[in-house]
C-alpha atoms as a PDB file:
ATOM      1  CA  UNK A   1      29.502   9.840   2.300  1.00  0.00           C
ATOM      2  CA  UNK A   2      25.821   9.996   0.745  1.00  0.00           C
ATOM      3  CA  UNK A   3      25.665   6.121  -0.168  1.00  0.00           C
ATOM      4  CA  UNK A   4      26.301   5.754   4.298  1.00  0.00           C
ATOM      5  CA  UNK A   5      23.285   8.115   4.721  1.00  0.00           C
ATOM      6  CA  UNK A   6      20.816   5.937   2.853  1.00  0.00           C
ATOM      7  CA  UNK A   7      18.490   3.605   4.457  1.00  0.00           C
ATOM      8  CA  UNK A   8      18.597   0.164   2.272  1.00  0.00           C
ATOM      9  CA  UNK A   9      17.129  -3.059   2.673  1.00  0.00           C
ATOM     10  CA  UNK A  10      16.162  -4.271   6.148  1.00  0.00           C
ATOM     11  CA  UNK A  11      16.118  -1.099   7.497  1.00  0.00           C
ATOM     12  CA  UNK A  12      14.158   0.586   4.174  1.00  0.00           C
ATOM     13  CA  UNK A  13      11.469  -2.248   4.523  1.00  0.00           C
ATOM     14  CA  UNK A  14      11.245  -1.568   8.396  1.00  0.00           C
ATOM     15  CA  UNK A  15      10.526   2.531   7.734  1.00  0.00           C
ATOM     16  CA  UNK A  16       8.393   2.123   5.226  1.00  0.00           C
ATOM     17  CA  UNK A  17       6.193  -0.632   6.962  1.00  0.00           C
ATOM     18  CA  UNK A  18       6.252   1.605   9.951  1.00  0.00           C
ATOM     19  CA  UNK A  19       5.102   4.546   8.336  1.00  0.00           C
ATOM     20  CA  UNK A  20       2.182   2.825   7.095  1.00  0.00           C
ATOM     21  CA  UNK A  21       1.844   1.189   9.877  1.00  0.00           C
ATOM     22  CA  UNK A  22       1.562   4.888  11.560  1.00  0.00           C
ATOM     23  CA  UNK A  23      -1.131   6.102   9.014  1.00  0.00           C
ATOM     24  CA  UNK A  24      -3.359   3.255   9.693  1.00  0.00           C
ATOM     25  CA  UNK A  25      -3.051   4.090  13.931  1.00  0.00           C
ATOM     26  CA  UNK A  26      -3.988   7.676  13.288  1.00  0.00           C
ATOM     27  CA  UNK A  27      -6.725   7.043  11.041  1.00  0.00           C
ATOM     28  CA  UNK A  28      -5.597   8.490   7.990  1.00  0.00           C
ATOM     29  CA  UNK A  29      -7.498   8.106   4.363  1.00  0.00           C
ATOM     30  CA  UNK A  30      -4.016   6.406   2.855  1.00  0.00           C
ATOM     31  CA  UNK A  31      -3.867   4.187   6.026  1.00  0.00           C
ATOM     32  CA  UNK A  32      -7.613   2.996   5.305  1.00  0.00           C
ATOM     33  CA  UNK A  33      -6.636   2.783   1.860  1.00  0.00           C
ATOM     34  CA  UNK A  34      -3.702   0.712   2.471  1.00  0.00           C
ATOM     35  CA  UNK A  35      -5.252  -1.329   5.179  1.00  0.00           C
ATOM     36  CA  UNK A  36      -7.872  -2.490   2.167  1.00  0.00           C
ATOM     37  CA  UNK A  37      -5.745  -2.884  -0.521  1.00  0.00           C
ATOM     38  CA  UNK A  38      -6.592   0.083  -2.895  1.00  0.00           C
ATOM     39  CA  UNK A  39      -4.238   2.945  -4.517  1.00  0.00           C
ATOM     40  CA  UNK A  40      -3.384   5.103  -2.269  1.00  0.00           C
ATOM     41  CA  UNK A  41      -2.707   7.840  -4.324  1.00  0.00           C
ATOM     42  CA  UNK A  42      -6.403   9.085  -6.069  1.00  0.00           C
ATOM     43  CA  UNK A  43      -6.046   6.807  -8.633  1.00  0.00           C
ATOM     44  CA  UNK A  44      -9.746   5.448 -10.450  1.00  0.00           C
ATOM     45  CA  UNK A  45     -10.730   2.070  -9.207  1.00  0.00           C
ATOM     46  CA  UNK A  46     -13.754   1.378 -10.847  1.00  0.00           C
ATOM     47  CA  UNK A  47     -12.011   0.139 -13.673  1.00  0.00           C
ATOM     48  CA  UNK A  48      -8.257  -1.027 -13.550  1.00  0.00           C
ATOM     49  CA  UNK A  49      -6.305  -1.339 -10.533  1.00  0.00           C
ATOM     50  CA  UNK A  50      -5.717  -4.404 -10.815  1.00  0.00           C
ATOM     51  CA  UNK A  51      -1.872  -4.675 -10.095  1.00  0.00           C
ATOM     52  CA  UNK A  52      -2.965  -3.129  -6.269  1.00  0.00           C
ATOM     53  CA  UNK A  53      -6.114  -5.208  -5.947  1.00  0.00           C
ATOM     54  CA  UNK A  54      -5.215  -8.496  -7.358  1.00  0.00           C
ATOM     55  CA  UNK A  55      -6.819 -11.698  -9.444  1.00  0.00           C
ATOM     56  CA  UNK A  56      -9.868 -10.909 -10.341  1.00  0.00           C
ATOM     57  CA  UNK A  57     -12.393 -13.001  -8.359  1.00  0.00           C
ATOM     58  CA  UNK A  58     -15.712 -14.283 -10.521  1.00  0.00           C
ATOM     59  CA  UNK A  59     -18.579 -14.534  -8.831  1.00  0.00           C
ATOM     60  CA  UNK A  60     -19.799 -17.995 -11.045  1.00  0.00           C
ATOM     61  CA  UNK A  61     -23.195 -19.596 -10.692  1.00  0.00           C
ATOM     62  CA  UNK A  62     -22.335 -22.697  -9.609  1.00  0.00           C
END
């Protein structure tokens, strides 16, 4: 039936880091944009996208 069809865990975690891994070979923008840790779908970065990009690092004097 459908439910046989799907792809689910192992194997859904194996495509989908294999299709990234394929747009980063070929040079694509979302491979670049994956590769550095930003949205990969236009999303603004210059403020929020923080979820993607992680603890925000301080740059302290000292």
């Amino acid at each position: 039936d459908a439910v046989a069809k799907m792809n689910v865990e192992g194997d859904l975690r194996r495509a989908v880091t294999g299709n990234v891994k394929r747009l980063q070979e070929i040079g694509a923008y979302r491979g670049y944009r994956h590769r550095r840790n930003l949205p990969a779908r236009g999303q603004r970065t210059k403020t929020n996208a923080r979820t993607k990009r992680g603890k925000r690092v301080t740059m302290g004097s000292g």
